[in-house]
N, C-alpha and C. Protein backbone atom coordinates (compact mmCIF):
# COMPACT_ATOMS: atom_id res chain seq x y z
N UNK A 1 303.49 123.65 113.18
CA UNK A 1 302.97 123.93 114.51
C UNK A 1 302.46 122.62 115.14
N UNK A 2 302.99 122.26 116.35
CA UNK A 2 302.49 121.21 117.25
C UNK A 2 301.21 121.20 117.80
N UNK A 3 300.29 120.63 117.17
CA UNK A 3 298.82 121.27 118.08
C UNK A 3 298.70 120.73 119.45
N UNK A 4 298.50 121.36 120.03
CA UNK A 4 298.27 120.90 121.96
C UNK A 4 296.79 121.13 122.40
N UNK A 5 296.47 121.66 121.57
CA UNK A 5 294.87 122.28 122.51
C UNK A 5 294.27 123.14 121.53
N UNK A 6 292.68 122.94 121.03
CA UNK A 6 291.72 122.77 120.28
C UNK A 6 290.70 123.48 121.26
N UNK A 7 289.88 124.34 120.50
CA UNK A 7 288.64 124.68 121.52
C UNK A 7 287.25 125.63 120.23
N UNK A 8 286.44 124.89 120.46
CA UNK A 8 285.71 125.93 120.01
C UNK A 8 284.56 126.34 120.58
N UNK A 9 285.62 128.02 120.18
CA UNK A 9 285.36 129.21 121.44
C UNK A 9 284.18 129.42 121.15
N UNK A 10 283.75 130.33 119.65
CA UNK A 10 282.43 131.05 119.33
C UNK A 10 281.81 129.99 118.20
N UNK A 11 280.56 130.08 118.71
CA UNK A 11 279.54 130.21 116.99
C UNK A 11 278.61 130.66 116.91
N UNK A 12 278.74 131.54 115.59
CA UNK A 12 278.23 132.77 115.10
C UNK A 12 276.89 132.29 114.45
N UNK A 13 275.90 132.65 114.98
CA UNK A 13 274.32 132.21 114.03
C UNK A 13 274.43 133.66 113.11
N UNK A 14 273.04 133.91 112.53
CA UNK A 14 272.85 134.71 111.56
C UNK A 14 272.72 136.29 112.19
N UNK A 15 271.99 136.17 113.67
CA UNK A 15 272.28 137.24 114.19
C UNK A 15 273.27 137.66 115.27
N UNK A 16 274.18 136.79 115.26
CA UNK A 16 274.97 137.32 116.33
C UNK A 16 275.85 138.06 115.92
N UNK A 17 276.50 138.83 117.13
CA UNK A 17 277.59 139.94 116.47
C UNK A 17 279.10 139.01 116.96
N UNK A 18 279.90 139.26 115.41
CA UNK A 18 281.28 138.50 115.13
C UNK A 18 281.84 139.06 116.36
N UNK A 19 282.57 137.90 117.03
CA UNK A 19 283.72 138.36 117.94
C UNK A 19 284.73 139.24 118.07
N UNK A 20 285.17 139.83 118.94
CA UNK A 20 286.16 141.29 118.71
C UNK A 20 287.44 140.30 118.80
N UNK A 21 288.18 139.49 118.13
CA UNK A 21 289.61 138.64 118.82
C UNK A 21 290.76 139.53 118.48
N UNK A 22 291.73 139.31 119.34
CA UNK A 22 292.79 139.91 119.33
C UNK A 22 294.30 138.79 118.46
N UNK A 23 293.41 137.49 118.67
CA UNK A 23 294.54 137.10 117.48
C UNK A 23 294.09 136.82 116.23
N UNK A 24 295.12 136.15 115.24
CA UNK A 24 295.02 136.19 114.15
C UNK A 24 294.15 134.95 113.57
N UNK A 25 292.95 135.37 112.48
CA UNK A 25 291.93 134.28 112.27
C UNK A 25 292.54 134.10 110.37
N UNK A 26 292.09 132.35 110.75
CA UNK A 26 292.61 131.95 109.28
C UNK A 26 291.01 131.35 108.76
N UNK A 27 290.53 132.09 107.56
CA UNK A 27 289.15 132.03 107.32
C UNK A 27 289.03 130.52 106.16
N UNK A 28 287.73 129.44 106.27
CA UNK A 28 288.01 128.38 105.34
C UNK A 28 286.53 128.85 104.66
N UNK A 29 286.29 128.67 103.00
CA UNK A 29 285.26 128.84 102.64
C UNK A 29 284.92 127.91 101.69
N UNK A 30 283.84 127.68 101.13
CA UNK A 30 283.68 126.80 99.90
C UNK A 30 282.27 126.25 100.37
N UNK A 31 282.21 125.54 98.79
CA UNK A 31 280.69 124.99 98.79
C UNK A 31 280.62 124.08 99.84
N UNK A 32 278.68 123.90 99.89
CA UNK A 32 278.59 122.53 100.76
C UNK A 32 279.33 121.48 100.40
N UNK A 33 279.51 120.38 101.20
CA UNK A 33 279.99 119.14 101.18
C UNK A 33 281.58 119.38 100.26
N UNK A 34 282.32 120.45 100.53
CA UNK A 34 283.29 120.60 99.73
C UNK A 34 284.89 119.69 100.58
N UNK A 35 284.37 119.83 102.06
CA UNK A 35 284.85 119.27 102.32
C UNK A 35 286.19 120.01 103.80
N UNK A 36 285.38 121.18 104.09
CA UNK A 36 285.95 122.69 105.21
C UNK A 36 286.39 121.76 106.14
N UNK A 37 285.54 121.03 106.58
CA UNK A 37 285.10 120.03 108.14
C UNK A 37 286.91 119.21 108.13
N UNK A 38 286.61 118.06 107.09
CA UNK A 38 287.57 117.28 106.87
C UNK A 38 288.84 117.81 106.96
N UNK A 39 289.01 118.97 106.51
CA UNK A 39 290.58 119.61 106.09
C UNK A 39 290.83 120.48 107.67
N UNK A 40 289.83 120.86 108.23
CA UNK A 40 289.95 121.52 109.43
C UNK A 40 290.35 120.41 110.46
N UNK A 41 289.60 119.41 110.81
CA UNK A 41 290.21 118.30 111.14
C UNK A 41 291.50 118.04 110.99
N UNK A 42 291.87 117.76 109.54
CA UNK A 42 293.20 117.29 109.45
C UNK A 42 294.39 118.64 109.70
N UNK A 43 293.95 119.62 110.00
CA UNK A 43 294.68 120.56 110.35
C UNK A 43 295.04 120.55 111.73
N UNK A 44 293.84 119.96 112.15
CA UNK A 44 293.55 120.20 113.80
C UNK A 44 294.70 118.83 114.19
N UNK A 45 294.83 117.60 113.34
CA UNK A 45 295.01 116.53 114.25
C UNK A 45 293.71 115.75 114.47
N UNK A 46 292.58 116.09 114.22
CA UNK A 46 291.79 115.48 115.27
C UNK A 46 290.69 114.81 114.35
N UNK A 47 290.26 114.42 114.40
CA UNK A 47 289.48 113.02 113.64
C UNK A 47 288.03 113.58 113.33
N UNK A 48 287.45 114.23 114.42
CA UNK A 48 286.18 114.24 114.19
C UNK A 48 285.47 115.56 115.36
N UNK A 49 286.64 116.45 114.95
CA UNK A 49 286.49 117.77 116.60
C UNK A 49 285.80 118.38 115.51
N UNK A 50 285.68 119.25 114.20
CA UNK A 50 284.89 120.11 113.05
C UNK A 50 284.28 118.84 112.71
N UNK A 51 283.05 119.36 112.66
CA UNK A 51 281.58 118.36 112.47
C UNK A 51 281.20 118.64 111.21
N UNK A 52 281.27 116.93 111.01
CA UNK A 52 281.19 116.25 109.24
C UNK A 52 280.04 116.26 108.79
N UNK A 53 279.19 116.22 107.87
CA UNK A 53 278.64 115.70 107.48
C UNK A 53 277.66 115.47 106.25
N UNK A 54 277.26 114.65 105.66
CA UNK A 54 276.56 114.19 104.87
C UNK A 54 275.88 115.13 104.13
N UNK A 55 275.31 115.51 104.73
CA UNK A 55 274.04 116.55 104.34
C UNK A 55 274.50 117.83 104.09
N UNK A 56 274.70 118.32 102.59
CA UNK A 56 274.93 119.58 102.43
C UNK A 56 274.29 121.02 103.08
N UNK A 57 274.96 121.61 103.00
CA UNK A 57 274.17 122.77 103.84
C UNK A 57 273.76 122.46 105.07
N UNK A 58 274.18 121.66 105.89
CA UNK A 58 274.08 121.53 107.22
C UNK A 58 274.85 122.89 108.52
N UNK A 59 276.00 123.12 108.06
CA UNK A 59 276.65 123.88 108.82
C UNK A 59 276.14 125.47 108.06
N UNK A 60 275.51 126.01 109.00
CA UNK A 60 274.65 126.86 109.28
C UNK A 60 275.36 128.53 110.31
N UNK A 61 276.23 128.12 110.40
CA UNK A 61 277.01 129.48 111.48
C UNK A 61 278.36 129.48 111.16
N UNK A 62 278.91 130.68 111.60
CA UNK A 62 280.47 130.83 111.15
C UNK A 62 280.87 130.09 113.00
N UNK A 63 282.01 129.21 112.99
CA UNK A 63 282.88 128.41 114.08
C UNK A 63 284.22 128.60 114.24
N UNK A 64 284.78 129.39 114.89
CA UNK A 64 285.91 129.96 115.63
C UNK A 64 286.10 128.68 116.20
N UNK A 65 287.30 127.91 115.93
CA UNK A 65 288.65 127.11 116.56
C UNK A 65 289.56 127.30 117.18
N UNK A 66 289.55 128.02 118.67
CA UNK A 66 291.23 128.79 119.00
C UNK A 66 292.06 127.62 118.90
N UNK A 67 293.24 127.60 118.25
CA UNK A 67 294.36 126.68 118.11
C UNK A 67 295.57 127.20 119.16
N UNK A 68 295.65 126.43 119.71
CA UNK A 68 297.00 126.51 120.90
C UNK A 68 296.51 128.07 121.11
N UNK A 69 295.81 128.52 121.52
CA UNK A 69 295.71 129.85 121.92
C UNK A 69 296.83 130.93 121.06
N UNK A 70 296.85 130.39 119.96
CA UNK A 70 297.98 131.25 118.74
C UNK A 70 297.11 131.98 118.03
N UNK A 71 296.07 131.29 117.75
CA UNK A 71 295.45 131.55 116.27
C UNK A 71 294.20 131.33 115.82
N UNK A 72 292.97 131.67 115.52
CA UNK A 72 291.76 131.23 115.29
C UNK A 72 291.49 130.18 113.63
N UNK A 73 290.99 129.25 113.51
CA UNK A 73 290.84 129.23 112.12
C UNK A 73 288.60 128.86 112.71
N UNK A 74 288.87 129.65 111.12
CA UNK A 74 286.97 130.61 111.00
C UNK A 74 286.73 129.44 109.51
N UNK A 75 285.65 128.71 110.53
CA UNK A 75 285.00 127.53 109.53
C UNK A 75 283.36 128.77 108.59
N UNK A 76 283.65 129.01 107.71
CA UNK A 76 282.03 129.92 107.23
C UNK A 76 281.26 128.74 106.44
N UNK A 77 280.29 129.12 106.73
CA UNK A 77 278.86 128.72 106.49
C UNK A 77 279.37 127.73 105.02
N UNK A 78 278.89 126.69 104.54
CA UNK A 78 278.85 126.32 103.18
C UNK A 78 277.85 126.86 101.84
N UNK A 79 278.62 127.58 101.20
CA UNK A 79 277.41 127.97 99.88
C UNK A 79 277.48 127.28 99.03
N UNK A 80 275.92 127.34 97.88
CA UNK A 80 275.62 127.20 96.95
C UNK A 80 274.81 125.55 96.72
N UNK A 81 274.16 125.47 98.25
CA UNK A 81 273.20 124.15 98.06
C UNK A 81 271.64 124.55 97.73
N UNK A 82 271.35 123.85 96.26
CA UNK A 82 270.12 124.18 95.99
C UNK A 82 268.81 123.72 96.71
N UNK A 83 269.10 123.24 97.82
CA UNK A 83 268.01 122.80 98.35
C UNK A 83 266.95 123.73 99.83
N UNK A 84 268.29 124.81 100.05
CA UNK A 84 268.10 125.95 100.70
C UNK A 84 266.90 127.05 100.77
N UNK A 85 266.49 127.05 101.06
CA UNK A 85 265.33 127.92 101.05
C UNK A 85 266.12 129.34 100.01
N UNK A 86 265.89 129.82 99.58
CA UNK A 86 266.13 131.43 99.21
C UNK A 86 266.46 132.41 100.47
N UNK A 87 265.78 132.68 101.20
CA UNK A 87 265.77 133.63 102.50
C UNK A 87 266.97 133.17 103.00
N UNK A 88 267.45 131.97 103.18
CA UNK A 88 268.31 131.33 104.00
C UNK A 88 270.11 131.31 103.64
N UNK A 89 270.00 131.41 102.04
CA UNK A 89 270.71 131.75 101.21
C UNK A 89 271.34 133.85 101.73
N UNK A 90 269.99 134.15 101.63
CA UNK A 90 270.70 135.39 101.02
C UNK A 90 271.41 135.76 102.47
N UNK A 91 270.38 135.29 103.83
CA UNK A 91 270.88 135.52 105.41
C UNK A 91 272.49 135.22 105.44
N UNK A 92 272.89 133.93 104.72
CA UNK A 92 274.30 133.43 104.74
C UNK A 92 275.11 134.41 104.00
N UNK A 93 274.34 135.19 102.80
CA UNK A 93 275.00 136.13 102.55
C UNK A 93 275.69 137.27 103.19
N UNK A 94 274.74 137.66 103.98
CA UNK A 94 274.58 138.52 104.85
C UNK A 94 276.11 138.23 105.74
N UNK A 95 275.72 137.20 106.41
CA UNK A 95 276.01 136.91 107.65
C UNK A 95 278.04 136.81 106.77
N UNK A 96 278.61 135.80 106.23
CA UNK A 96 279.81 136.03 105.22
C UNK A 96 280.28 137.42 105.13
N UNK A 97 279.47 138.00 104.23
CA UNK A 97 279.76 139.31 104.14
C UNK A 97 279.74 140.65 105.75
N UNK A 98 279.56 139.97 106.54
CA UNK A 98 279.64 140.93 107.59
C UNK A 98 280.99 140.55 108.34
N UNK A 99 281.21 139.07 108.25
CA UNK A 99 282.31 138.93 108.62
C UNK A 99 283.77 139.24 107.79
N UNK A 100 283.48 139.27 106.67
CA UNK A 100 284.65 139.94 105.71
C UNK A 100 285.05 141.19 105.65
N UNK A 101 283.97 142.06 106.19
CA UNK A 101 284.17 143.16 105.99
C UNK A 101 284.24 143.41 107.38
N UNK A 102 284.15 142.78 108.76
CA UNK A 102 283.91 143.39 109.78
C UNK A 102 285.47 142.64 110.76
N UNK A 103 285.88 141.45 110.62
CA UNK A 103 286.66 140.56 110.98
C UNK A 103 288.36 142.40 111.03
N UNK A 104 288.51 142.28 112.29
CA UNK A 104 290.18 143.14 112.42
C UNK A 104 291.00 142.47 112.02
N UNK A 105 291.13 140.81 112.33
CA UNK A 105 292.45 140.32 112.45
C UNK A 105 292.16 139.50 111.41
N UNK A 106 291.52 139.20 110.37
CA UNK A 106 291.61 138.34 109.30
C UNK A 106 292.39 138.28 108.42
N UNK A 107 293.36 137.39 108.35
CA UNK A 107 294.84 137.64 107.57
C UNK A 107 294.57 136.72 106.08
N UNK A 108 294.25 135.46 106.01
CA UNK A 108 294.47 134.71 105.06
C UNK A 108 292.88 133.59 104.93
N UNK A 109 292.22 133.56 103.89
CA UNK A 109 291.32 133.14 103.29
C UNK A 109 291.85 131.55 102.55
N UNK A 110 291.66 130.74 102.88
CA UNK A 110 291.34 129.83 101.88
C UNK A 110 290.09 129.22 101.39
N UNK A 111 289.86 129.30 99.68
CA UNK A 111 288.84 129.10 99.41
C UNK A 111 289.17 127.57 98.91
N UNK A 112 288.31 126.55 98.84
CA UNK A 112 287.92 124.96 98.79
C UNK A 112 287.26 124.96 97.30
N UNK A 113 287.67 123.92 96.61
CA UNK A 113 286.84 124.14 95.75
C UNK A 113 287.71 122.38 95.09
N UNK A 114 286.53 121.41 95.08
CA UNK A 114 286.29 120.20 94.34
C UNK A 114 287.55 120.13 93.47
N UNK A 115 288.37 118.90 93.40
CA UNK A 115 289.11 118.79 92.31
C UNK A 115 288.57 118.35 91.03
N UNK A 116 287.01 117.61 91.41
CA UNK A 116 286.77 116.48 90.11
C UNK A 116 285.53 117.66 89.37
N UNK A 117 285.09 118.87 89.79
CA UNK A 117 284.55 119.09 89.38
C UNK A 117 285.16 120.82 88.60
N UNK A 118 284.33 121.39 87.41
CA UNK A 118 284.86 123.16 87.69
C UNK A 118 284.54 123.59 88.42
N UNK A 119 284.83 125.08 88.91
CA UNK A 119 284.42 125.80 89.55
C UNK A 119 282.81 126.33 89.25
N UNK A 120 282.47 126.86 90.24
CA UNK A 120 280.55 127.15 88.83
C UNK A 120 280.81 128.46 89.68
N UNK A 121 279.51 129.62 89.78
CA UNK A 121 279.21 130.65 89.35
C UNK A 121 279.10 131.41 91.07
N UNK A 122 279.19 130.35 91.89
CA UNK A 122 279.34 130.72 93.63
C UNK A 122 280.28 130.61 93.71
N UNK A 123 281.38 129.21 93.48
CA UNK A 123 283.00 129.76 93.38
C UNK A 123 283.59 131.12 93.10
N UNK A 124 283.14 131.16 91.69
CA UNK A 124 283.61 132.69 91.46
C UNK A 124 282.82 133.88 92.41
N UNK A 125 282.09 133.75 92.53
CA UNK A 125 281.23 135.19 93.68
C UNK A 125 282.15 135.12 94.41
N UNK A 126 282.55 133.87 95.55
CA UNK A 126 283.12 134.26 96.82
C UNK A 126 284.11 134.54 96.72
N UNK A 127 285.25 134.09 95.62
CA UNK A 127 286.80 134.55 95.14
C UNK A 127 286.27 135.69 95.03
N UNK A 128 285.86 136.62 94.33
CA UNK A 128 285.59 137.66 93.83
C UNK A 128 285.26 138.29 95.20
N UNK A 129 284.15 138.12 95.67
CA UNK A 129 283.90 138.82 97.11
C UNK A 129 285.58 139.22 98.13
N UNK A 130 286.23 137.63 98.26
CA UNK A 130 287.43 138.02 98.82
C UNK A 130 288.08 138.86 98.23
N UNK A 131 288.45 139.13 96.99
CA UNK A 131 289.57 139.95 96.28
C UNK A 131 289.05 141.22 96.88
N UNK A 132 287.36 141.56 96.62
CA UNK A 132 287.07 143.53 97.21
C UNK A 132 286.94 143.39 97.87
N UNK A 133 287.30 142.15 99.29
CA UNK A 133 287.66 143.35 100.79
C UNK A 133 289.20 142.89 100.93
N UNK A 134 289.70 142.87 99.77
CA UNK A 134 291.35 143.16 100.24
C UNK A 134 291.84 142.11 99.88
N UNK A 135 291.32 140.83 99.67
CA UNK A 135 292.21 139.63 100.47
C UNK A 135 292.35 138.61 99.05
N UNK A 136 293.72 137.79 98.87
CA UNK A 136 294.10 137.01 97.90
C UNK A 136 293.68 135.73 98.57
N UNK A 137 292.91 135.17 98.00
CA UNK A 137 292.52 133.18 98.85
C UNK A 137 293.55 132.85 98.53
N UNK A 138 294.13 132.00 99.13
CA UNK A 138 294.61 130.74 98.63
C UNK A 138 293.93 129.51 98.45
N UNK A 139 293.84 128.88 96.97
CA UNK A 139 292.45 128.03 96.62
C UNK A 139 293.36 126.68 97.12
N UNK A 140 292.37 125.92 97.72
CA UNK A 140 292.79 124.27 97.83
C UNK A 140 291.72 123.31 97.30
N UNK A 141 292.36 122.51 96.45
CA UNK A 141 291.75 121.57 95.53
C UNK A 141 291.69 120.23 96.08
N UNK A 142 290.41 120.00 97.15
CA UNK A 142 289.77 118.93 97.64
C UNK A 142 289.91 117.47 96.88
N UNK A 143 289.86 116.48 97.80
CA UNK A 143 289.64 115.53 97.12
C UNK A 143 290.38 115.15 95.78
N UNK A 144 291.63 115.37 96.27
CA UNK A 144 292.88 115.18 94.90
C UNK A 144 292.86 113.17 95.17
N UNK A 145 292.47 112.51 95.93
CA UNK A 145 292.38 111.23 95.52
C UNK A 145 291.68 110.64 94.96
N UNK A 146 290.46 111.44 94.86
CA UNK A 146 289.24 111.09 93.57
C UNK A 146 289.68 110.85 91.90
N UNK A 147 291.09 111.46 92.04
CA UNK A 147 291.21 111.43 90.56
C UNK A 147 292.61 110.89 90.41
N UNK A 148 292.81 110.76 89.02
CA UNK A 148 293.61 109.98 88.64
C UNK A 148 295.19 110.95 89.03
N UNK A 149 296.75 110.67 89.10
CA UNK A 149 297.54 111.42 89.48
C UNK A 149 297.49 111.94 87.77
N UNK A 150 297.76 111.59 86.97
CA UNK A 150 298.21 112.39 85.60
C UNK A 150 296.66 113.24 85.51
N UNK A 151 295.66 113.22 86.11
CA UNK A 151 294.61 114.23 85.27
C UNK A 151 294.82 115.56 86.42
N UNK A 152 295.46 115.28 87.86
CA UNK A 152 295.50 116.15 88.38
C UNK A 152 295.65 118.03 87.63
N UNK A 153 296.64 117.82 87.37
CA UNK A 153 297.97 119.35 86.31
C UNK A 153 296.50 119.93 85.29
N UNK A 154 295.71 118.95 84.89
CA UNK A 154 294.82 119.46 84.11
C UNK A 154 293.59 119.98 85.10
N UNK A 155 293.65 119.34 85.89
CA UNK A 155 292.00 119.67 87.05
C UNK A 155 292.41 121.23 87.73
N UNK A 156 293.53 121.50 87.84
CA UNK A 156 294.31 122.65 88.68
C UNK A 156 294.50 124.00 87.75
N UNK A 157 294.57 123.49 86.54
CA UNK A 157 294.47 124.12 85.32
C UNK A 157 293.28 124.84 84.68
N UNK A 158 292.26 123.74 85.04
CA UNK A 158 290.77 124.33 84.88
C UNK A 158 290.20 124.91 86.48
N UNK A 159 290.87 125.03 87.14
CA UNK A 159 290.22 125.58 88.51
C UNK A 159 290.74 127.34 88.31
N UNK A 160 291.88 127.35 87.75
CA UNK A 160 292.73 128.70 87.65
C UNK A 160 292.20 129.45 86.74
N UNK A 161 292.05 128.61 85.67
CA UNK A 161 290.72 129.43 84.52
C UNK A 161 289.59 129.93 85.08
N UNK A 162 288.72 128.92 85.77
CA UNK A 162 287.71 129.03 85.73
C UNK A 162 286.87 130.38 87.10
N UNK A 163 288.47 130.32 87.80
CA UNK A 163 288.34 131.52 88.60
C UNK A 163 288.66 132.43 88.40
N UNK A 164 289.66 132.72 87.24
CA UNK A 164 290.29 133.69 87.27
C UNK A 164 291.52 134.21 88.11
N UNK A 165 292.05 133.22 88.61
CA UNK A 165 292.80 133.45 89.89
C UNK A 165 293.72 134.66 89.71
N UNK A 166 294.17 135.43 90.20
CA UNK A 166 295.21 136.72 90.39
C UNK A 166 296.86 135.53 89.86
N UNK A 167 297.48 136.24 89.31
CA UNK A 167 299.04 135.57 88.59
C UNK A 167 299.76 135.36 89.77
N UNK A 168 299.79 134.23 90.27
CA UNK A 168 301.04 133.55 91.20
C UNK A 168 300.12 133.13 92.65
N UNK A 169 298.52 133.11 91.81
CA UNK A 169 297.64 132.27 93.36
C UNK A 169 297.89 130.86 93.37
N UNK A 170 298.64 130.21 94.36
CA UNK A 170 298.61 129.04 94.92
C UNK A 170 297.35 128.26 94.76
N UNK A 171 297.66 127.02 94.32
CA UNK A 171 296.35 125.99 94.22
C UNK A 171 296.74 124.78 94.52
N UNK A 172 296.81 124.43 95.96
CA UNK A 172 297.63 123.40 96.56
C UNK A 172 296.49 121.94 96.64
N UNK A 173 296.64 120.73 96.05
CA UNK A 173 295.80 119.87 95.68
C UNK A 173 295.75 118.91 97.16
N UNK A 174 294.59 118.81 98.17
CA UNK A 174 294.30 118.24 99.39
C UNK A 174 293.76 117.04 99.14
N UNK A 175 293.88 116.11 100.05
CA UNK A 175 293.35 114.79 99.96
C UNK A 175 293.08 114.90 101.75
N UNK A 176 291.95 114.66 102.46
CA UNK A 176 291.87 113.93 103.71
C UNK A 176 292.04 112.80 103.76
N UNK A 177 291.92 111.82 102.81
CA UNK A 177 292.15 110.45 103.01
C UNK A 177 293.60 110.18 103.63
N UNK A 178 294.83 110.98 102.40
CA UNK A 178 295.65 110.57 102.92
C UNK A 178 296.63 112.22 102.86
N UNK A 179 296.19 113.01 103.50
CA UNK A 179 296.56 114.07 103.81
C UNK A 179 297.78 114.92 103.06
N UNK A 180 297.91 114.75 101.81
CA UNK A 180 298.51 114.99 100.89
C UNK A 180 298.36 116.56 100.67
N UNK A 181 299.34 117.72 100.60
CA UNK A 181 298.55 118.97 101.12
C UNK A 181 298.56 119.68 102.42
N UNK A 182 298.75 118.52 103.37
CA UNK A 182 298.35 119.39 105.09
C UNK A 182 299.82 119.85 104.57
N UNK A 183 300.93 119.37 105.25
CA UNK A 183 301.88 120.56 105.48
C UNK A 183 302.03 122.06 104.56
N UNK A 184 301.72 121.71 103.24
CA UNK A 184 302.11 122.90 102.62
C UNK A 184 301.08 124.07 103.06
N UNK A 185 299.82 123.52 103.32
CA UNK A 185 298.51 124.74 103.51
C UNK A 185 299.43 124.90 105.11
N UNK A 186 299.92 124.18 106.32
CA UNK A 186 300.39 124.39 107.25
C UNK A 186 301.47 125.46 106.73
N UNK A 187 302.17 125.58 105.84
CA UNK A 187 303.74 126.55 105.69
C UNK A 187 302.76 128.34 105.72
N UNK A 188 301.56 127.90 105.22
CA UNK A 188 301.18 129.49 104.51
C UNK A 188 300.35 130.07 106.26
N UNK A 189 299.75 129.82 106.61
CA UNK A 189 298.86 129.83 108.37
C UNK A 189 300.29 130.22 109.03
N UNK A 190 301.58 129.19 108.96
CA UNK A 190 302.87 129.55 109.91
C UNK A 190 303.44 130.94 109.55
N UNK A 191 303.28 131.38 108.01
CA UNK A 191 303.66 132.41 107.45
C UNK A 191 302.90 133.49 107.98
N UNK A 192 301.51 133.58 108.02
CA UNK A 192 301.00 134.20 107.72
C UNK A 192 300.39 135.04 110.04
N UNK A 193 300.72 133.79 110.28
CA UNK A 193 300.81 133.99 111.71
C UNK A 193 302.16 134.57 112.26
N UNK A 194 303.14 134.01 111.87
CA UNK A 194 304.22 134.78 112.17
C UNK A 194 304.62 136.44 111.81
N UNK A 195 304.12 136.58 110.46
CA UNK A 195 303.66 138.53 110.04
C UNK A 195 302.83 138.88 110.44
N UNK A 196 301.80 138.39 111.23
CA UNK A 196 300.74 139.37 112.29
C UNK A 196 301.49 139.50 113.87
N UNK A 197 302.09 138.46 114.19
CA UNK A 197 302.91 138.71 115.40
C UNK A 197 303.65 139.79 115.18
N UNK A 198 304.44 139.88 113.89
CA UNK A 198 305.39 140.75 113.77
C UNK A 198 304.53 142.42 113.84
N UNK A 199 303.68 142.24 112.80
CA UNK A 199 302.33 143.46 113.08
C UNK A 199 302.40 143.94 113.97
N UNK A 200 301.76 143.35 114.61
CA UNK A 200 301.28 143.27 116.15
C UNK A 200 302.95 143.97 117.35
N UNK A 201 303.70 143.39 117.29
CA UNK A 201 304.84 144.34 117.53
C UNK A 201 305.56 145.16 117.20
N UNK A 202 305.27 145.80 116.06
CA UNK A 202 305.84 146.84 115.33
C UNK A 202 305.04 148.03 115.83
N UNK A 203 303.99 147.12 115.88
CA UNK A 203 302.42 148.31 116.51
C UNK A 203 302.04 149.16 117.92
N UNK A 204 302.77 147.24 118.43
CA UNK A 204 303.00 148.02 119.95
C UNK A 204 304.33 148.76 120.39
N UNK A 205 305.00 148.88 119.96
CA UNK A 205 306.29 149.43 120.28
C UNK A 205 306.10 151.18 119.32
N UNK A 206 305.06 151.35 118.99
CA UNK A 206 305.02 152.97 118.57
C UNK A 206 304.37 153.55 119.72
């Protein structure tokens, strides 16, 4: 997909009510500083339009991206920074879980998750959370230039364990540095947008 035009439409604080959209939203999740911002960027084209930064647990609201007016991609909140208050934690809970379960057009989940590190015990919650409202993530393994190319097969290996992934989940290894990854996570969004169009007209024509 050629991107032409970038906008972000909504953002969702802890009490606002999720948007009613009529197109199709591609959801990004994962820990703080995992790295949502960067890969949304490099999805976008755009350098610095999803806001970076430093400080874990900074991004605080779910952020609707309309892309070419095709498609939403849904930046959620970052979990599992210990420096969070408790209350603030469980609100993000809240707030995640209302959109998973409340989102019409949510087709495809990708969950983020560190190449250099395992998965720990919030990885697995939110995989797990996605699987009971329906939905298979597709996991992407951040920061594949941190590591060496031969330890990669083993880092991808312990991410699949350590989640448990469902037999034949995709674990496509991302680099923002040098964007290693964008097209293929691009093939699954083109896929996955093109069978809601189709949806979507099968639906209207009854």
């Amino acid at each position: 997909m050629i991107i032409k035009k970038v906008n972000l439409e909504t953002v969702c604080g802890i009490t606002s009510k999720i948007p009613d959209n009529q197109l199709v939203e591609i959801a990004f999740a994962g820990r703080s500083n995992v790295g949502k911002s960067s890969l949304i960027n490099a999805l976008m084209n755009r350098k610095s339009y999803a806001r970076t930064s430093q400080q874990p647990g900074k991004t605080q609201t779910i952020n609707f991206y309309r892309i070419n007016d095709d498609l939403y991609f849904v930046d959620l909140p970052g979990y599992g920074y210990a420096k969070v208050a408790k209350n603030t934690v469980q609100q993000w809970g809240k707030m995640i879980d209302g959109y998973l379960n409340g989102s019409k057009v949510l087709r495809l989940i990708f969950l983020l998750v560190d190449i250099r590190h395992r998965p720990n015990d919030n990885d697995r919650q939110m995989y797990n959370w996605c699987i009971h409202y329906g939905f298979q993530p597709i996991v992407i393994a951040t920061k594949e230039d941190k590591v060496k190319r031969s330890q990669r097969p083993k880092r991808i290996r312990e991410i699949e364990e350590a989640l448990q992934v469902v037999e034949g989940t995709p674990v496509i290894p991302f680099s923002a540095m040098t964007k290693n990854g964008r097209e293929e996570i691009w093939e699954y969004i083109d896929m996955v947008h093109g069978a809601f169009l189709e949806e979507n007209e099968t639906t209207g024509s009854n």
